[in-house]
C-alpha atoms as a PDB file:
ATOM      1  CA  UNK A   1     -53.235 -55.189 -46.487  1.00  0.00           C
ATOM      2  CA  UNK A   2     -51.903 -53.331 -49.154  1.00  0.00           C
ATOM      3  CA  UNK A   3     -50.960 -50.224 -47.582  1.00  0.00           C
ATOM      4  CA  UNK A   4     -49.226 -51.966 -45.038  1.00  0.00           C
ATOM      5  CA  UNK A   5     -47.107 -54.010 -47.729  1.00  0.00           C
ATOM      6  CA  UNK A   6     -46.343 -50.300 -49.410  1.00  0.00           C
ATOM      7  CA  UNK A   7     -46.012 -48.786 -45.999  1.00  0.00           C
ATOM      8  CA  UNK A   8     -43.448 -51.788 -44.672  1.00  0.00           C
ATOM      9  CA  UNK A   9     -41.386 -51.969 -48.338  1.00  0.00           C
ATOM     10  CA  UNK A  10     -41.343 -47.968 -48.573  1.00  0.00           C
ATOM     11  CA  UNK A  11     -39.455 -48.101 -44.800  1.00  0.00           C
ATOM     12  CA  UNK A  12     -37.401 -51.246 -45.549  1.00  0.00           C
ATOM     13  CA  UNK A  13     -36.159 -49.389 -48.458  1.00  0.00           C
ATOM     14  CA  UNK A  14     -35.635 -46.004 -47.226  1.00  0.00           C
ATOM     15  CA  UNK A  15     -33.649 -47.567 -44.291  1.00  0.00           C
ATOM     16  CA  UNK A  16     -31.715 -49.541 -46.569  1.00  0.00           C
ATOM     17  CA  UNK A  17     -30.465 -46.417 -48.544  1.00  0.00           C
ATOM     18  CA  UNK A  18     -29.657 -44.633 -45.455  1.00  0.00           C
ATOM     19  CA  UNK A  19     -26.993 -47.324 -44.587  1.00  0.00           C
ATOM     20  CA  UNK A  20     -25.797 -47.567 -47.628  1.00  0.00           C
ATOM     21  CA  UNK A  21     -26.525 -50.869 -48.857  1.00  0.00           C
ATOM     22  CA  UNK A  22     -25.299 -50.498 -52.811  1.00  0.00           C
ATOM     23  CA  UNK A  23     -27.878 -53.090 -53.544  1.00  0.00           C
ATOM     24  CA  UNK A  24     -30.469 -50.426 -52.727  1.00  0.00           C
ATOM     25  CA  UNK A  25     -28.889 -47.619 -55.087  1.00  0.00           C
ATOM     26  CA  UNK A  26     -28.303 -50.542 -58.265  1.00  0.00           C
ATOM     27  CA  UNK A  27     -32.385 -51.270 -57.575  1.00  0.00           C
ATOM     28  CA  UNK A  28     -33.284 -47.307 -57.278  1.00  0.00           C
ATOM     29  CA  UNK A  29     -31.077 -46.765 -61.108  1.00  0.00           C
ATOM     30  CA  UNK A  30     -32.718 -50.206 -62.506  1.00  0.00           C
ATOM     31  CA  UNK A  31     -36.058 -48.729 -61.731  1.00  0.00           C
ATOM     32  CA  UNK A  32     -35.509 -45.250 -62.861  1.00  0.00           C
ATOM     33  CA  UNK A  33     -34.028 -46.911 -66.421  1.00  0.00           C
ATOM     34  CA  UNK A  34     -37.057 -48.755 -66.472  1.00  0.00           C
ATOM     35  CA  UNK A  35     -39.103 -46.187 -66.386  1.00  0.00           C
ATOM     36  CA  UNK A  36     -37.339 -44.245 -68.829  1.00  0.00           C
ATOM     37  CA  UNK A  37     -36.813 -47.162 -71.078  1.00  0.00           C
ATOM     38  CA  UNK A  38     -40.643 -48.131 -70.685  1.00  0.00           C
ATOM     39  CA  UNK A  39     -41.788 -44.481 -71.259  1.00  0.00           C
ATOM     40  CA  UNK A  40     -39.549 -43.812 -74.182  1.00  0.00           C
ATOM     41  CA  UNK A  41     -37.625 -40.840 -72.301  1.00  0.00           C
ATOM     42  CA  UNK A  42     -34.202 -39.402 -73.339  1.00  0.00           C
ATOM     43  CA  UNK A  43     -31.580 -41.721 -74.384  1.00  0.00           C
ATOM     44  CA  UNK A  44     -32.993 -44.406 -72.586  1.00  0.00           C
ATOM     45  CA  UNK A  45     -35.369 -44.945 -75.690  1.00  0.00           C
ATOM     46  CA  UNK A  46     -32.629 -46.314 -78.021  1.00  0.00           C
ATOM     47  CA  UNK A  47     -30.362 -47.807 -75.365  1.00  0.00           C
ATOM     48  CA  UNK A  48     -31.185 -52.065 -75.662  1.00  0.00           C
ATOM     49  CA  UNK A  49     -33.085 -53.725 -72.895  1.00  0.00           C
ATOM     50  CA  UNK A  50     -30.306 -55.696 -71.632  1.00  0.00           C
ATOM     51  CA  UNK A  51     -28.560 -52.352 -71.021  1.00  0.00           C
ATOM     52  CA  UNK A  52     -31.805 -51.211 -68.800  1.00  0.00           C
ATOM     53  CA  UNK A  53     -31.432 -54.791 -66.994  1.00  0.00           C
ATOM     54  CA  UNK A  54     -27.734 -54.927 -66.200  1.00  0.00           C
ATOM     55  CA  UNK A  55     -28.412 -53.276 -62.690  1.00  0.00           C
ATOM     56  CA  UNK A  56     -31.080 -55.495 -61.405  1.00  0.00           C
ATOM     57  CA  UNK A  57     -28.583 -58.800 -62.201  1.00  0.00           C
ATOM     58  CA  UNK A  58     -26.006 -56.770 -60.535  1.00  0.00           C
ATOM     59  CA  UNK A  59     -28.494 -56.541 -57.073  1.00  0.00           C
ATOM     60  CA  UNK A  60     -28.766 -59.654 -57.340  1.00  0.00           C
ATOM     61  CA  UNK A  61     -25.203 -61.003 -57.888  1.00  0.00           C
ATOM     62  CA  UNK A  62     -24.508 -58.669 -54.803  1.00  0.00           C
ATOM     63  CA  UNK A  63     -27.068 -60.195 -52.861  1.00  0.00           C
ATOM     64  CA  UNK A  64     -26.149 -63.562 -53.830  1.00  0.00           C
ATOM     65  CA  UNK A  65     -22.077 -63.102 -52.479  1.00  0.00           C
ATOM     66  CA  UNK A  66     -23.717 -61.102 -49.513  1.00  0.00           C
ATOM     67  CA  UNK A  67     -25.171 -64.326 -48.512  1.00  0.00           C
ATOM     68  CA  UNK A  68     -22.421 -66.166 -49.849  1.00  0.00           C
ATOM     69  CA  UNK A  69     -19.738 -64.685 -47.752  1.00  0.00           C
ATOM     70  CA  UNK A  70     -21.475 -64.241 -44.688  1.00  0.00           C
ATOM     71  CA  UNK A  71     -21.746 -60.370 -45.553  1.00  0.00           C
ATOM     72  CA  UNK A  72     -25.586 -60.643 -44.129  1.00  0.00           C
ATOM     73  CA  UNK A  73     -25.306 -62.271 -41.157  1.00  0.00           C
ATOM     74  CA  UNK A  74     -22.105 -60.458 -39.892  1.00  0.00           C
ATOM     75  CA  UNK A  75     -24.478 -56.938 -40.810  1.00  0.00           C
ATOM     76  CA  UNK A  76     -27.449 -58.334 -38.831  1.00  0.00           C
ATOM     77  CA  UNK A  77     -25.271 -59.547 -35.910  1.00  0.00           C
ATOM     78  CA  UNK A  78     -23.789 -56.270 -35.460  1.00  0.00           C
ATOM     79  CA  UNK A  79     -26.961 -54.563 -35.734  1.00  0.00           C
ATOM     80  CA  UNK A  80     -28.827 -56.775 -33.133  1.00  0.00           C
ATOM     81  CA  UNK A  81     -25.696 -56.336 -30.652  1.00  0.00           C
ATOM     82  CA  UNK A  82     -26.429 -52.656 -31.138  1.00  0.00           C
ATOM     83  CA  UNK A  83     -29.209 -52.925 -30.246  1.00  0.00           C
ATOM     84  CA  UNK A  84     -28.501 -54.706 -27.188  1.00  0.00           C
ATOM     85  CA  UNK A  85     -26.656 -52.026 -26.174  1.00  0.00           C
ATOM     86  CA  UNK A  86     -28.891 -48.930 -26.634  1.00  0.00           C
ATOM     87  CA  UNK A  87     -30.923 -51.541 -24.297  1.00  0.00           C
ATOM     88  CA  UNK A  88     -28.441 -51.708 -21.888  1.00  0.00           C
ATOM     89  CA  UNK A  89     -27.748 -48.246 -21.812  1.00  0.00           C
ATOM     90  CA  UNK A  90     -31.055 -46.949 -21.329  1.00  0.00           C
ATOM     91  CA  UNK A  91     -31.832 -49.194 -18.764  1.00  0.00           C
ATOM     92  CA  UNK A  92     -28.142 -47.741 -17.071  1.00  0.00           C
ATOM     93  CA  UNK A  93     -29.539 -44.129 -17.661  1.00  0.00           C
ATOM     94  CA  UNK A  94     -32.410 -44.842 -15.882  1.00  0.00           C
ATOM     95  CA  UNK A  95     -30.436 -46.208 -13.098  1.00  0.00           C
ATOM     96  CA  UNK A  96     -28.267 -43.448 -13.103  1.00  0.00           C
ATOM     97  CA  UNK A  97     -25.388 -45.074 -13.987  1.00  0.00           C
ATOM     98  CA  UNK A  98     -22.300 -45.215 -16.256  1.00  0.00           C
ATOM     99  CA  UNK A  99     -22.807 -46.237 -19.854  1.00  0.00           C
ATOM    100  CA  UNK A 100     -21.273 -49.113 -21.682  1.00  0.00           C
ATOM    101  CA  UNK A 101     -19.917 -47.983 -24.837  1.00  0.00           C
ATOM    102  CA  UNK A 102     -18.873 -51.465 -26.264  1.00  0.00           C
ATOM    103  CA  UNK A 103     -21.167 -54.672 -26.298  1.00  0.00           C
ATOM    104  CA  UNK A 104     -20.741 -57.066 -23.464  1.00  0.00           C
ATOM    105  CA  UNK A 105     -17.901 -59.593 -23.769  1.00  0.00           C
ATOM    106  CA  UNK A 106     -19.634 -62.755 -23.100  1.00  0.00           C
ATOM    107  CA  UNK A 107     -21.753 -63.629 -25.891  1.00  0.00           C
END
């Protein structure tokens, strides 16, 4: 059970940074000023905590107007009509015919 929690975060992460998300990058510097912080590491040692905290309330500030303004849903949306279409066009490939390069109009 645990491996597959690691195994599912590790990918949900890794993904995340690939696209870009900025929420990802303000979690990856919160934990590696944690660390530092915690293990009393270069100039992280004197810095306050609040200072070692300011980018995990900025993740979630983002996170909070992401949902807010619709930022989420309008991401997943697009990525599920993507998806839809590498459907489509496989299924056209295997047909042999042409491929769609823009989601279908009705939906």
């Amino acid at each position: 059970m645990r491996k597959r929690f690691a195994d599912g975060w590790c990918a949900a992460f890794t993904r995340a940074s690939l696209e870009g998300e900025p929420d990802v990058y303000l979690l990856g510097l919160g934990i590696v000023l944690l660390i530092l912080k915690w293990l009393a590491i270069g100039p992280a040692a004197d810095w306050s905590w609040w200072i070692v905290i300011v980018p995990f309330i900025a993740a979630a500030l983002w996170w909070e107007w992401a949902d807010w303004s619709g930022y989420t849903k309008r991401k997943a949306m697009e990525k599920d009509d993507q998806q839809r279409l590498d459907r489509i066009n496989r299924q056209r490939d295997a047909l042999n015919q042409k491929r769609r390069s823009a989601p279908p109009r009705g939906r």
